[in-house]
PDB file of N, CA and C in Angstrom:
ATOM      1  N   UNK A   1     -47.256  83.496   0.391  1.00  0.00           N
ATOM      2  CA  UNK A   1     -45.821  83.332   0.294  1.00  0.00           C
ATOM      3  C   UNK A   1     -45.464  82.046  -0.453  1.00  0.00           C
ATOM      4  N   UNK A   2     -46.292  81.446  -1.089  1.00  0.00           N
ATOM      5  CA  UNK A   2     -46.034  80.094  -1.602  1.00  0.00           C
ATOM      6  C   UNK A   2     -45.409  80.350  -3.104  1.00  0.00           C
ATOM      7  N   UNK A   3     -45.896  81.423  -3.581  1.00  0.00           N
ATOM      8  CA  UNK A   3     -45.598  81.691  -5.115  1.00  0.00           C
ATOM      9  C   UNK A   3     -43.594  82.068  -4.447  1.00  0.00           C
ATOM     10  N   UNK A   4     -43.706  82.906  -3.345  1.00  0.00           N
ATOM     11  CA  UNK A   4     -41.936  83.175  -3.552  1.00  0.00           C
ATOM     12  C   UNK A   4     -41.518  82.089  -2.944  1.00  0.00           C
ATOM     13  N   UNK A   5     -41.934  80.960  -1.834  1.00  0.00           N
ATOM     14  CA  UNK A   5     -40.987  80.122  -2.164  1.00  0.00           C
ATOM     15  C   UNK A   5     -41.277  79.004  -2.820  1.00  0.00           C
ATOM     16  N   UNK A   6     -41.651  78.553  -4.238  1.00  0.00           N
ATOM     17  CA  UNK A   6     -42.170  77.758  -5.218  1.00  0.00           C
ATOM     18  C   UNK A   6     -40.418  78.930  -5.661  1.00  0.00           C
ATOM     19  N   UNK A   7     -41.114  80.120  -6.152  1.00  0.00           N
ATOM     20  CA  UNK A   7     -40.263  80.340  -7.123  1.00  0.00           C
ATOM     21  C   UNK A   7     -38.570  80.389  -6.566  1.00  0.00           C
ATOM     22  N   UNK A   8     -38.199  80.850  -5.473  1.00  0.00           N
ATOM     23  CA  UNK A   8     -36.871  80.471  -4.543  1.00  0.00           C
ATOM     24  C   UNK A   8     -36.588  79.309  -4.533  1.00  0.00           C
ATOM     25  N   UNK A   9     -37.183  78.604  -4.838  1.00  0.00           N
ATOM     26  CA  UNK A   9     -36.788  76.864  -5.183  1.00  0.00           C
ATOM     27  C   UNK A   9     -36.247  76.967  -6.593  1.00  0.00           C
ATOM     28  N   UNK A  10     -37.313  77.182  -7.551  1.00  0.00           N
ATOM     29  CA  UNK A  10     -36.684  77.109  -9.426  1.00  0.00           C
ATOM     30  C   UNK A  10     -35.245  77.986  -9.310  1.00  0.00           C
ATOM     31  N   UNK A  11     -35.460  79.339  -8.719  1.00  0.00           N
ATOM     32  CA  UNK A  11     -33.838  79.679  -8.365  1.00  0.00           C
ATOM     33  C   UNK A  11     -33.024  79.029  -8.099  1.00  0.00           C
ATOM     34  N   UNK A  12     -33.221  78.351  -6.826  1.00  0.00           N
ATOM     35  CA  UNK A  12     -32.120  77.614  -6.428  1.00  0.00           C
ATOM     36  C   UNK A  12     -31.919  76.609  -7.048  1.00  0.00           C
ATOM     37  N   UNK A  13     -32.703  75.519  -7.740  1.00  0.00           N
ATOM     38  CA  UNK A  13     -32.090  74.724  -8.402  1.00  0.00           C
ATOM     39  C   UNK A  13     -31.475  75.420 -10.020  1.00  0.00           C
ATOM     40  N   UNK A  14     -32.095  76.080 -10.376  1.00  0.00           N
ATOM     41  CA  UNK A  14     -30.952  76.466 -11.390  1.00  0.00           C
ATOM     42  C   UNK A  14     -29.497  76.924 -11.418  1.00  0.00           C
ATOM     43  N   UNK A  15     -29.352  77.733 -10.222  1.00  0.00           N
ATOM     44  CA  UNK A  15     -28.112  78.139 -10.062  1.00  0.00           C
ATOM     45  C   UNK A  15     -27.698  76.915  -9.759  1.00  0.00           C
ATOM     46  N   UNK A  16     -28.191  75.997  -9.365  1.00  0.00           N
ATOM     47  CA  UNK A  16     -27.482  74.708  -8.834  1.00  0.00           C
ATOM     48  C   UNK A  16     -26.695  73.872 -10.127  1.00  0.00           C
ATOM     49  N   UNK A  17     -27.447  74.383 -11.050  1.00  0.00           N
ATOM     50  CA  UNK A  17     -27.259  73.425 -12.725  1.00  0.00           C
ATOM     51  C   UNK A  17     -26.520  74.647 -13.608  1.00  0.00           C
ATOM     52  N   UNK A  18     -26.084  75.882 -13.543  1.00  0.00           N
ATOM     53  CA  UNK A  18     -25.985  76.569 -14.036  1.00  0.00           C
ATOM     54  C   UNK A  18     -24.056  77.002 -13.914  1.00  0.00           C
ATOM     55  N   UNK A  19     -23.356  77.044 -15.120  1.00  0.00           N
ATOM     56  CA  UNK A  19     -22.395  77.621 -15.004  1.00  0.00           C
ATOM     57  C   UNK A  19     -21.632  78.835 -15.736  1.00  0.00           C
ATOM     58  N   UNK A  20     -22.968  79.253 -16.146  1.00  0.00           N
ATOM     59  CA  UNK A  20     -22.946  80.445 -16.555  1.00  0.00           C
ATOM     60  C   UNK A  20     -23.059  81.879 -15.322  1.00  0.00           C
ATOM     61  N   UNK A  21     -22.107  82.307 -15.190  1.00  0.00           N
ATOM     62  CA  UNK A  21     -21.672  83.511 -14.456  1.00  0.00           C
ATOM     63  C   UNK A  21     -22.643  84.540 -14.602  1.00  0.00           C
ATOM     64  N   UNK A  22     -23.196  84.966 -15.603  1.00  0.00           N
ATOM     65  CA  UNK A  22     -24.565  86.245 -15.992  1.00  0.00           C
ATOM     66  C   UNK A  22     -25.577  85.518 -15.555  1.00  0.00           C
ATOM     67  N   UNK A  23     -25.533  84.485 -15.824  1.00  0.00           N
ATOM     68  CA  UNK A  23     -27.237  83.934 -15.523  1.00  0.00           C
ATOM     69  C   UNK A  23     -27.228  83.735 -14.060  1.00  0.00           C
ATOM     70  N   UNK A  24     -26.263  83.304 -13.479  1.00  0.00           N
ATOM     71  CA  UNK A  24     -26.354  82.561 -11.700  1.00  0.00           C
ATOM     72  C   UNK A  24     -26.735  84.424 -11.371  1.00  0.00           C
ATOM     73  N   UNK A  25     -25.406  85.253 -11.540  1.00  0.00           N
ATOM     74  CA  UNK A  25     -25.755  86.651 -11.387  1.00  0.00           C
ATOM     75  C   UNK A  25     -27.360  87.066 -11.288  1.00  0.00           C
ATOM     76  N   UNK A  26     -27.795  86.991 -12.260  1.00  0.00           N
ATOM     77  CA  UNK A  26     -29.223  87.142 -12.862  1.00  0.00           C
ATOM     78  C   UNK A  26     -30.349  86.371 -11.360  1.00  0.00           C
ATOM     79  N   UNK A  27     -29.418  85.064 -11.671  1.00  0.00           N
ATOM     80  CA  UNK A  27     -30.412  84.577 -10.263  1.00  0.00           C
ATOM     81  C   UNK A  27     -30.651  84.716  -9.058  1.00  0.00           C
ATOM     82  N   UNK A  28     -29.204  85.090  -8.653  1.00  0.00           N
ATOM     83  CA  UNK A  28     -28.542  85.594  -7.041  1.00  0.00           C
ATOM     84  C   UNK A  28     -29.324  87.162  -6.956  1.00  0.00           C
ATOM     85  N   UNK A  29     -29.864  87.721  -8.269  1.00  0.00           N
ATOM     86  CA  UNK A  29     -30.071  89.411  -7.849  1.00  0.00           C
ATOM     87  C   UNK A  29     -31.883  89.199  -7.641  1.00  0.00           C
ATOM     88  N   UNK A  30     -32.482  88.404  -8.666  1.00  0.00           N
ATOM     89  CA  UNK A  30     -33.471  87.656  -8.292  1.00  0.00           C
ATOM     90  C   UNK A  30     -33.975  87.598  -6.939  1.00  0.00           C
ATOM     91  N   UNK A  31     -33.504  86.558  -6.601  1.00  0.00           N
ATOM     92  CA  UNK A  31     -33.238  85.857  -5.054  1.00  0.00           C
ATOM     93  C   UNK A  31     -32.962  86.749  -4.009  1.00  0.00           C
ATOM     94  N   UNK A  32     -32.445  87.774  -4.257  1.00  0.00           N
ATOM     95  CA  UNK A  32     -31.826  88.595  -3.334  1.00  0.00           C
ATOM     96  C   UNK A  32     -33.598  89.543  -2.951  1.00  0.00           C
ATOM     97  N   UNK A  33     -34.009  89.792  -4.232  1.00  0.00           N
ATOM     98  CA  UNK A  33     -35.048  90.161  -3.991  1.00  0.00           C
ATOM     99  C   UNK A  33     -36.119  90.042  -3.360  1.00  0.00           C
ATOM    100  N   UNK A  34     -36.240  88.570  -3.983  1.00  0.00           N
ATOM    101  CA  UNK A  34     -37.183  87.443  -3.029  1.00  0.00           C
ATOM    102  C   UNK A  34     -37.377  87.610  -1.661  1.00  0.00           C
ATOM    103  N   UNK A  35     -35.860  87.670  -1.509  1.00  0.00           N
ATOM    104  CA  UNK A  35     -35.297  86.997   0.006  1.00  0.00           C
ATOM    105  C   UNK A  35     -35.858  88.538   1.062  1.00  0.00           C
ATOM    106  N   UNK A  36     -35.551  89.783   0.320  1.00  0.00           N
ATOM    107  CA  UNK A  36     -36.135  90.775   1.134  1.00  0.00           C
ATOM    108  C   UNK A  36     -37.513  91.192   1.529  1.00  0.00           C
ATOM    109  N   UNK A  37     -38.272  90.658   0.275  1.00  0.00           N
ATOM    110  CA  UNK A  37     -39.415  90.656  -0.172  1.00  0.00           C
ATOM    111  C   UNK A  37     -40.422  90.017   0.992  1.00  0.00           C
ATOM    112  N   UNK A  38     -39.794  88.540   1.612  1.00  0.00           N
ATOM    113  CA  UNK A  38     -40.242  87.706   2.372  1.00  0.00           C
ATOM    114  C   UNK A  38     -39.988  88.153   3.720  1.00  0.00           C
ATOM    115  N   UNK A  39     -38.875  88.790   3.996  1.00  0.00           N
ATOM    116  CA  UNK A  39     -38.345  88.583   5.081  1.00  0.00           C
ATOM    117  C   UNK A  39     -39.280  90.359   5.754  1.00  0.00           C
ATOM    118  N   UNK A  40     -39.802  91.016   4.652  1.00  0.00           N
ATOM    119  CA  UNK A  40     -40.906  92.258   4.694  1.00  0.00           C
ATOM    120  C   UNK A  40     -42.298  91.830   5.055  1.00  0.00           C
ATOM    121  N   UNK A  41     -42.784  90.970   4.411  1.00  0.00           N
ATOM    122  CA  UNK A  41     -43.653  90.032   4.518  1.00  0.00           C
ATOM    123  C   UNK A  41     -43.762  89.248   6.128  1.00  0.00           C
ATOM    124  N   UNK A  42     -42.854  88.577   6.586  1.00  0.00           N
ATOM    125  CA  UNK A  42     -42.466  88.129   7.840  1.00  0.00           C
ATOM    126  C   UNK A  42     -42.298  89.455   8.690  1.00  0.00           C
ATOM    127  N   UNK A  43     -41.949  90.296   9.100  1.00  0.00           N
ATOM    128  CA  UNK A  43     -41.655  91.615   9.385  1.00  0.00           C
ATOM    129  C   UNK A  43     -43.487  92.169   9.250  1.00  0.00           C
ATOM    130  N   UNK A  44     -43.770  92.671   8.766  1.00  0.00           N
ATOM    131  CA  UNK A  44     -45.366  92.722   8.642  1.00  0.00           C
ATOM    132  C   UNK A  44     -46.311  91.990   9.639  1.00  0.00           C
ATOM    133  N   UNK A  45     -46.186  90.627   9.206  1.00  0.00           N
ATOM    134  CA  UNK A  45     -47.500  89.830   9.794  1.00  0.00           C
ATOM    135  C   UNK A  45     -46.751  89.832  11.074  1.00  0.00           C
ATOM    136  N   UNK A  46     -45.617  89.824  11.811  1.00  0.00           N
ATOM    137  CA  UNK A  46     -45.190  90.078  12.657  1.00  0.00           C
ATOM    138  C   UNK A  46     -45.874  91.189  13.535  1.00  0.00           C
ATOM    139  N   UNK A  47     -45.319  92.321  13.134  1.00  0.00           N
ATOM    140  CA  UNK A  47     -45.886  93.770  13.774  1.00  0.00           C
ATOM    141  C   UNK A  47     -47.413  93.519  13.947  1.00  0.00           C
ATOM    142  N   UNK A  48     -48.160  92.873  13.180  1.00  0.00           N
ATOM    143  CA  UNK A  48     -49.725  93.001  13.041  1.00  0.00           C
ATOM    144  C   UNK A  48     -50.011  92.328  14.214  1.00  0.00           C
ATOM    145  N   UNK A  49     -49.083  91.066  14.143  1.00  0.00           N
ATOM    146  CA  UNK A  49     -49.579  89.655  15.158  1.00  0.00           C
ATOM    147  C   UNK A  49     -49.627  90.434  16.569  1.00  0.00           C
ATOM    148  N   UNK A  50     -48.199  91.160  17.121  1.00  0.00           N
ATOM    149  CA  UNK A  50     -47.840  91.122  17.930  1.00  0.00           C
ATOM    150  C   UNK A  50     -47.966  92.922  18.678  1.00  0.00           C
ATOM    151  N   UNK A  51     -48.814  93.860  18.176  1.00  0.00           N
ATOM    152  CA  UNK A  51     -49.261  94.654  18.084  1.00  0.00           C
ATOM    153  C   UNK A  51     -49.223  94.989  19.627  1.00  0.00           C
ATOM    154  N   UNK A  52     -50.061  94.243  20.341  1.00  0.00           N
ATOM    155  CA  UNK A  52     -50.386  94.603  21.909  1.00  0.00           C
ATOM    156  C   UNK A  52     -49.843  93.822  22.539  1.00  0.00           C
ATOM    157  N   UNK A  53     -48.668  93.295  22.040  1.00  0.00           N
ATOM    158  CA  UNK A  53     -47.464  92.730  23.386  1.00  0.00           C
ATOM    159  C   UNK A  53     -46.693  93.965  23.377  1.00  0.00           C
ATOM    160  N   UNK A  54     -46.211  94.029  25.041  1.00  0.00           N
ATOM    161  CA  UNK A  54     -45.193  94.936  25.591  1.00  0.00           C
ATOM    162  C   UNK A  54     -43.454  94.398  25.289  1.00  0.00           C
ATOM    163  N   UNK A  55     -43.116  95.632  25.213  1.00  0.00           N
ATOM    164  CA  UNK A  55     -41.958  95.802  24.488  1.00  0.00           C
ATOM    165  C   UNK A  55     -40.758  94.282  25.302  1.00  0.00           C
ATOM    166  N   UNK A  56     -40.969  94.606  26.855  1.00  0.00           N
ATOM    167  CA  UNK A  56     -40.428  93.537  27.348  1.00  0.00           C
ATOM    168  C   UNK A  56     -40.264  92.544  26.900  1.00  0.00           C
ATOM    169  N   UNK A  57     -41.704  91.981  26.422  1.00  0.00           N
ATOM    170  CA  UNK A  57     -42.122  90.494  26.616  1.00  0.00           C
ATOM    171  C   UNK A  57     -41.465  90.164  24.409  1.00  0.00           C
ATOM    172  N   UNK A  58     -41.661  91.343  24.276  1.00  0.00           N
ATOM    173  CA  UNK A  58     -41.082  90.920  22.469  1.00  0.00           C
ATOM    174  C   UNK A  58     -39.464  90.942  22.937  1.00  0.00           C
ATOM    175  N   UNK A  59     -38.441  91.339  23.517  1.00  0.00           N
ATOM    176  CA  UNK A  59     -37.069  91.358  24.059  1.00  0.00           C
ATOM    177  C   UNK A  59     -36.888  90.148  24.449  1.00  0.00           C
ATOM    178  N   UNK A  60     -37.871  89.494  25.402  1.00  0.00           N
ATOM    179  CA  UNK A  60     -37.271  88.310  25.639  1.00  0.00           C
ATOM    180  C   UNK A  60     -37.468  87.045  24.715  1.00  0.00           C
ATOM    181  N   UNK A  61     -38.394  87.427  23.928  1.00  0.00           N
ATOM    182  CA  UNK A  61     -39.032  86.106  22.876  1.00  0.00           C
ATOM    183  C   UNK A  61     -37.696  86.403  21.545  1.00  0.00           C
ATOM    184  N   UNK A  62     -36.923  87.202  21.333  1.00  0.00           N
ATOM    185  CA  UNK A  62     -35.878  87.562  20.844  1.00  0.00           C
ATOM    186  C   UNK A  62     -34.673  86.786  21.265  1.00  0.00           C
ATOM    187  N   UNK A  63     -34.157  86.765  22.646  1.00  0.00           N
ATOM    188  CA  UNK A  63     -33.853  85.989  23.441  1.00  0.00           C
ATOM    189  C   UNK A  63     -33.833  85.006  23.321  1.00  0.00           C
ATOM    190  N   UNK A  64     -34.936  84.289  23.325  1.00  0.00           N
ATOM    191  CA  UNK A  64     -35.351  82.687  23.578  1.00  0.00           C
ATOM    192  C   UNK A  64     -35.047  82.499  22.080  1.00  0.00           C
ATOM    193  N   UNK A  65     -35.004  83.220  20.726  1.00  0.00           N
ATOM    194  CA  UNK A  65     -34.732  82.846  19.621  1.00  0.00           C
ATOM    195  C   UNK A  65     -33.724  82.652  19.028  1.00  0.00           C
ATOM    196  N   UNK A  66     -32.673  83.009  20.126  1.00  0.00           N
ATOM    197  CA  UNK A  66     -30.958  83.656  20.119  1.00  0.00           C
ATOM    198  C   UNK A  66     -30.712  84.666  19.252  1.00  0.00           C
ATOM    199  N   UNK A  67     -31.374  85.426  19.008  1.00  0.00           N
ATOM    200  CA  UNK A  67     -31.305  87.061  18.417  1.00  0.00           C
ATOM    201  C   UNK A  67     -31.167  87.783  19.488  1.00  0.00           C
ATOM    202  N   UNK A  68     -30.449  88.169  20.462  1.00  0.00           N
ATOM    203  CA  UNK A  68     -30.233  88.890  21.470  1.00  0.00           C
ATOM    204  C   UNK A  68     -30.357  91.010  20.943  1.00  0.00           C
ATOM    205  N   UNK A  69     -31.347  91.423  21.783  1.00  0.00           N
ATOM    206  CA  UNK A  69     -31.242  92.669  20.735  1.00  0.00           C
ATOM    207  C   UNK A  69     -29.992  93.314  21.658  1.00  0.00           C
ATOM    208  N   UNK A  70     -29.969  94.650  21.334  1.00  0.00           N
ATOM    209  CA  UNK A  70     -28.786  95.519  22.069  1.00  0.00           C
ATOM    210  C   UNK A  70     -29.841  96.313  23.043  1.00  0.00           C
ATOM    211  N   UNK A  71     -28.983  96.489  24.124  1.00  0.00           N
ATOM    212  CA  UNK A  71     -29.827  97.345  25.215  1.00  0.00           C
ATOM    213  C   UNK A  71     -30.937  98.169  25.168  1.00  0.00           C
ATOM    214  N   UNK A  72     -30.457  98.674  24.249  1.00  0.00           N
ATOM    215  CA  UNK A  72     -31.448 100.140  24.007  1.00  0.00           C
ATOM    216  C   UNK A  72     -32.348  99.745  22.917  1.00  0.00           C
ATOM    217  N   UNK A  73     -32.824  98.546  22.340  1.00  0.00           N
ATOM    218  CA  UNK A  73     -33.721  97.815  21.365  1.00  0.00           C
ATOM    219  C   UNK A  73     -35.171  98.768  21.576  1.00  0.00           C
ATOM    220  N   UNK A  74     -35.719  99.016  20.406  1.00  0.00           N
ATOM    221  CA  UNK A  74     -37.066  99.319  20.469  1.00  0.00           C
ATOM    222  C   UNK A  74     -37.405  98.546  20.117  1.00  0.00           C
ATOM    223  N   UNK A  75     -39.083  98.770  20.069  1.00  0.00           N
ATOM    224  CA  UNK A  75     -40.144  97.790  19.942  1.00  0.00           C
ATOM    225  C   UNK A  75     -39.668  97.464  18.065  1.00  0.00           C
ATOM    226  N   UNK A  76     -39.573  98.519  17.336  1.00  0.00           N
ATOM    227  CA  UNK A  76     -39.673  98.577  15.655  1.00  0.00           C
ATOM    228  C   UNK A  76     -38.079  97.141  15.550  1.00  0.00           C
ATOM    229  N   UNK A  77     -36.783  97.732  16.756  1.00  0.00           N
ATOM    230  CA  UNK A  77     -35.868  96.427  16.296  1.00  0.00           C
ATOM    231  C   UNK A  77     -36.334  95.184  16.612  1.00  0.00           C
ATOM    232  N   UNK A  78     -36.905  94.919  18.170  1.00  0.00           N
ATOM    233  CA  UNK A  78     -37.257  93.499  18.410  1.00  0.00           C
ATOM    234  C   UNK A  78     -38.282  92.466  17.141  1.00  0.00           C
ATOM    235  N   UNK A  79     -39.165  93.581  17.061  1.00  0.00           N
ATOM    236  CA  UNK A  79     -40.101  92.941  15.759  1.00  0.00           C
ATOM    237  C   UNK A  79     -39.044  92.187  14.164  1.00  0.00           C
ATOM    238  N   UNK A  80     -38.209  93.314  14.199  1.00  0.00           N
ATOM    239  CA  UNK A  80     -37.271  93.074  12.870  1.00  0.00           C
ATOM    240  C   UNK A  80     -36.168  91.954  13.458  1.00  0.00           C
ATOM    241  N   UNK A  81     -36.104  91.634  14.621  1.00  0.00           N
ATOM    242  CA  UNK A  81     -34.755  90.673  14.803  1.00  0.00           C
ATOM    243  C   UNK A  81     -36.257  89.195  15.137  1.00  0.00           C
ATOM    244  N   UNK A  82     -37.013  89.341  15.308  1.00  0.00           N
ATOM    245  CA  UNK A  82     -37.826  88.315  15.480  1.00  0.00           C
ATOM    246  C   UNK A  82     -38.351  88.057  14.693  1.00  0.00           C
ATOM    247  N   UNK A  83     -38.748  88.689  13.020  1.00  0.00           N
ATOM    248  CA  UNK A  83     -38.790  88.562  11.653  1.00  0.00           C
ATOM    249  C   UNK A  83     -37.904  87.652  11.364  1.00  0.00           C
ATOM    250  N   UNK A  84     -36.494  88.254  11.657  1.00  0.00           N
ATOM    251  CA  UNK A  84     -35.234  87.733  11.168  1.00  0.00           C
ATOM    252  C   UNK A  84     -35.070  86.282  11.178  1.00  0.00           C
ATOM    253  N   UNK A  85     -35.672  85.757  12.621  1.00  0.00           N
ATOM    254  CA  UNK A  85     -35.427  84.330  13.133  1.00  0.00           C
ATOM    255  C   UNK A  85     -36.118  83.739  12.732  1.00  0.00           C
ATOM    256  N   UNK A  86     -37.312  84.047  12.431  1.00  0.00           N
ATOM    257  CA  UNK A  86     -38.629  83.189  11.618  1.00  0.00           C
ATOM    258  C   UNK A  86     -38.333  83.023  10.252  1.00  0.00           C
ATOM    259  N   UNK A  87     -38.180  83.828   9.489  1.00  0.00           N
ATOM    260  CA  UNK A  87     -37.789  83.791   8.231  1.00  0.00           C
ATOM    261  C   UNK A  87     -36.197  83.387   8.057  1.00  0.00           C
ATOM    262  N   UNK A  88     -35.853  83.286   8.655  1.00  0.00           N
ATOM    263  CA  UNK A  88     -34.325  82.461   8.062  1.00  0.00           C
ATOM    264  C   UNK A  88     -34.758  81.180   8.133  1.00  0.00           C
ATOM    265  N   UNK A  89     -35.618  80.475   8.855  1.00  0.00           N
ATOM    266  CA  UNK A  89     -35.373  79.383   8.749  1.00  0.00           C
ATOM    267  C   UNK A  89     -36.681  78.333   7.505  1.00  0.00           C
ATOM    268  N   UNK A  90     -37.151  79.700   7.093  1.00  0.00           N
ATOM    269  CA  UNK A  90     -38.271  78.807   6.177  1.00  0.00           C
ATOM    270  C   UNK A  90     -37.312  78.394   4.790  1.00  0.00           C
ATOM    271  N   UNK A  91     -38.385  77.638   4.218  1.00  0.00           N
ATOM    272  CA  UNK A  91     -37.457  76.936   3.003  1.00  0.00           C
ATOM    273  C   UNK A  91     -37.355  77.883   1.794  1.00  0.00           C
ATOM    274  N   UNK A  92     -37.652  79.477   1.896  1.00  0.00           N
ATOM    275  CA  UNK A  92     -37.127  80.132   0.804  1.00  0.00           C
ATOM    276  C   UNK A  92     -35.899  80.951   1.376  1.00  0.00           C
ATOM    277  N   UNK A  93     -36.040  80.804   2.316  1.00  0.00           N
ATOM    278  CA  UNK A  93     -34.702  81.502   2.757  1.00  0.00           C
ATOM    279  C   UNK A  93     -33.461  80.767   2.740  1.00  0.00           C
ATOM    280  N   UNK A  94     -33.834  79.558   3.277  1.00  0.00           N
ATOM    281  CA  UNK A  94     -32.866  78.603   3.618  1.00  0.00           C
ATOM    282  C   UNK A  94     -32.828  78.043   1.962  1.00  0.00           C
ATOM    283  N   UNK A  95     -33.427  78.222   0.883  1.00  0.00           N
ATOM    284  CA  UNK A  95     -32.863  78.105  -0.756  1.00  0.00           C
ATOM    285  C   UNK A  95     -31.993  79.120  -1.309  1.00  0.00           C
ATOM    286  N   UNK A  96     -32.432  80.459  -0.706  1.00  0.00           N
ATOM    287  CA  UNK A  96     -31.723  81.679  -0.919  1.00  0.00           C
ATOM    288  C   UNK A  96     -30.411  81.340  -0.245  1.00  0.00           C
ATOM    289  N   UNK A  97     -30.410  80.894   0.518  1.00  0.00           N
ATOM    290  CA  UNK A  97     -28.688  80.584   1.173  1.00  0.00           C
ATOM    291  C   UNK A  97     -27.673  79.654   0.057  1.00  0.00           C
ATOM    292  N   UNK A  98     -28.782  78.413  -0.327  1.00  0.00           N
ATOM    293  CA  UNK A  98     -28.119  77.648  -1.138  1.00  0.00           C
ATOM    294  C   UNK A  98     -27.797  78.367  -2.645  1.00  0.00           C
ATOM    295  N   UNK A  99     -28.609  79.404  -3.133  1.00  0.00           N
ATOM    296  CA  UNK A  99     -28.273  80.232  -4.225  1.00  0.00           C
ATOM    297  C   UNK A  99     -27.148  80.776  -3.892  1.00  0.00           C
ATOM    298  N   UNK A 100     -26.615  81.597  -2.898  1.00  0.00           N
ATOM    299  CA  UNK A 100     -25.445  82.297  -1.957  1.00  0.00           C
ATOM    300  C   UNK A 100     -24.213  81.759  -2.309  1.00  0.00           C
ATOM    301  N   UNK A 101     -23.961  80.361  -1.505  1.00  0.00           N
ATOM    302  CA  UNK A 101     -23.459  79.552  -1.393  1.00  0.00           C
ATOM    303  C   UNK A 101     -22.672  78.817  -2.622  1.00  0.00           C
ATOM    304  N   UNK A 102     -23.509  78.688  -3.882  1.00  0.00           N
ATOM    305  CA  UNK A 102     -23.249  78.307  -5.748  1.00  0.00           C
ATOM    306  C   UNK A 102     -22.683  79.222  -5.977  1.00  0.00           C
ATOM    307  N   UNK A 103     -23.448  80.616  -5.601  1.00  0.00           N
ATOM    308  CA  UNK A 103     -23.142  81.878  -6.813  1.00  0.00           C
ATOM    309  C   UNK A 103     -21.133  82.056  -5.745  1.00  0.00           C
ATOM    310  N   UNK A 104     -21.259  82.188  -4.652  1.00  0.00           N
ATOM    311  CA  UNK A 104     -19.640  82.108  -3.866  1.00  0.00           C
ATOM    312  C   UNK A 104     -19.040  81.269  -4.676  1.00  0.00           C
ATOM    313  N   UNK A 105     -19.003  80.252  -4.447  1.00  0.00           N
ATOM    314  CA  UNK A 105     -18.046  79.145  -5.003  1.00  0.00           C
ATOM    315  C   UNK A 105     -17.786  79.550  -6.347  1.00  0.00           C
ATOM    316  N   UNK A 106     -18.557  79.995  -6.885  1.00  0.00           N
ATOM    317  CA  UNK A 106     -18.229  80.191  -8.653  1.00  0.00           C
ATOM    318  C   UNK A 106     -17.780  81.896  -8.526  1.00  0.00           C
ATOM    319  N   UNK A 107     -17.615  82.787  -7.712  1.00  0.00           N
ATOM    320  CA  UNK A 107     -16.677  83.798  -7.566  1.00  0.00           C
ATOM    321  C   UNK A 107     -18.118  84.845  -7.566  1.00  0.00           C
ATOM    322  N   UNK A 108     -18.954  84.799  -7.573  1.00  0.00           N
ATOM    323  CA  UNK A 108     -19.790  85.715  -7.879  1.00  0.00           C
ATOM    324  C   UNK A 108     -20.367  86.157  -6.723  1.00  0.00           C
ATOM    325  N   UNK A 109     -20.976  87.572  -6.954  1.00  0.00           N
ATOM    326  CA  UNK A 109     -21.398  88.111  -5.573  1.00  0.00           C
ATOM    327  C   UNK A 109     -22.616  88.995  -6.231  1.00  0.00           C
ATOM    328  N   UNK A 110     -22.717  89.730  -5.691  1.00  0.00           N
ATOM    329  CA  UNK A 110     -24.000  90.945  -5.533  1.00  0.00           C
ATOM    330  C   UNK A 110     -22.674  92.110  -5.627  1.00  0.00           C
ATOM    331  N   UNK A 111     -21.616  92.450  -4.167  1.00  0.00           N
ATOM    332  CA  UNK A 111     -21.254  93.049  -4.165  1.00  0.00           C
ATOM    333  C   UNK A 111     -19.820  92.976  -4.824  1.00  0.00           C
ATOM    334  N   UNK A 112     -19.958  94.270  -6.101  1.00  0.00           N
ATOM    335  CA  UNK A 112     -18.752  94.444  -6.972  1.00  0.00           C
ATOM    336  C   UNK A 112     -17.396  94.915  -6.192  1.00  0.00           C
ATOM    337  N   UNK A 113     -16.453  93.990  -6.378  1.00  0.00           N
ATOM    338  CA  UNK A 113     -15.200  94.330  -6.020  1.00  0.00           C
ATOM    339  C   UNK A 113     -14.069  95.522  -6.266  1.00  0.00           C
TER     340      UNK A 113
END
């Protein structure tokens, strides 16, 4: 995972320097990629790690992460909301936010209006 967040960094600082609208675009769709890419990746070594823990004991480590699942959570959501919490907070995610954050302010999105 070092190559995506090496490269979620050069993203983010470009959009950071960038005021060109196609190119931040260009970067935010990039990034967007990245960002799923990793967070699949996290999601993965997850399921692998945690294989022969009971469904309980992944509900409450969800919990303790403040990802609260919904009642009826299976084992496939707890894994994906405990992905979620791990990977938001590494530094390609948390660059992918700061890409977010540039490409907003300058009016730009992913999703067309």
């Amino acid at each position: 995972m070092t190559d995506l967040t090496d490269r979620m960094m050069q993203i983010s600082a470009h959009a950071s320097s960038t005021t060109d609208p196609d190119q931040l675009l260009q970067l935010l769709r990039e990034g967007n990629k990245l960002y799923h890419q990793g967070l699949d990746e996290t999601r993965q070594a997850i399921a692998e790690r945690e294989s022969a823990t009971e469904l309980d004991e992944l509900l409450d480590r969800c919990r303790q992460a403040e990802f609260p699942p919904l009642p009826d959570a299976e084992r496939k959501e707890a894994i994906s909301l405990l992905a979620f919490a791990q990977w938001s907070e590494t530094p390609a995610a948390l660059a992918y936010e700061e890409v977010v954050g540039v490409a907003a302010f300058q009016g730009i999105s992913l999703i067309p209006e």
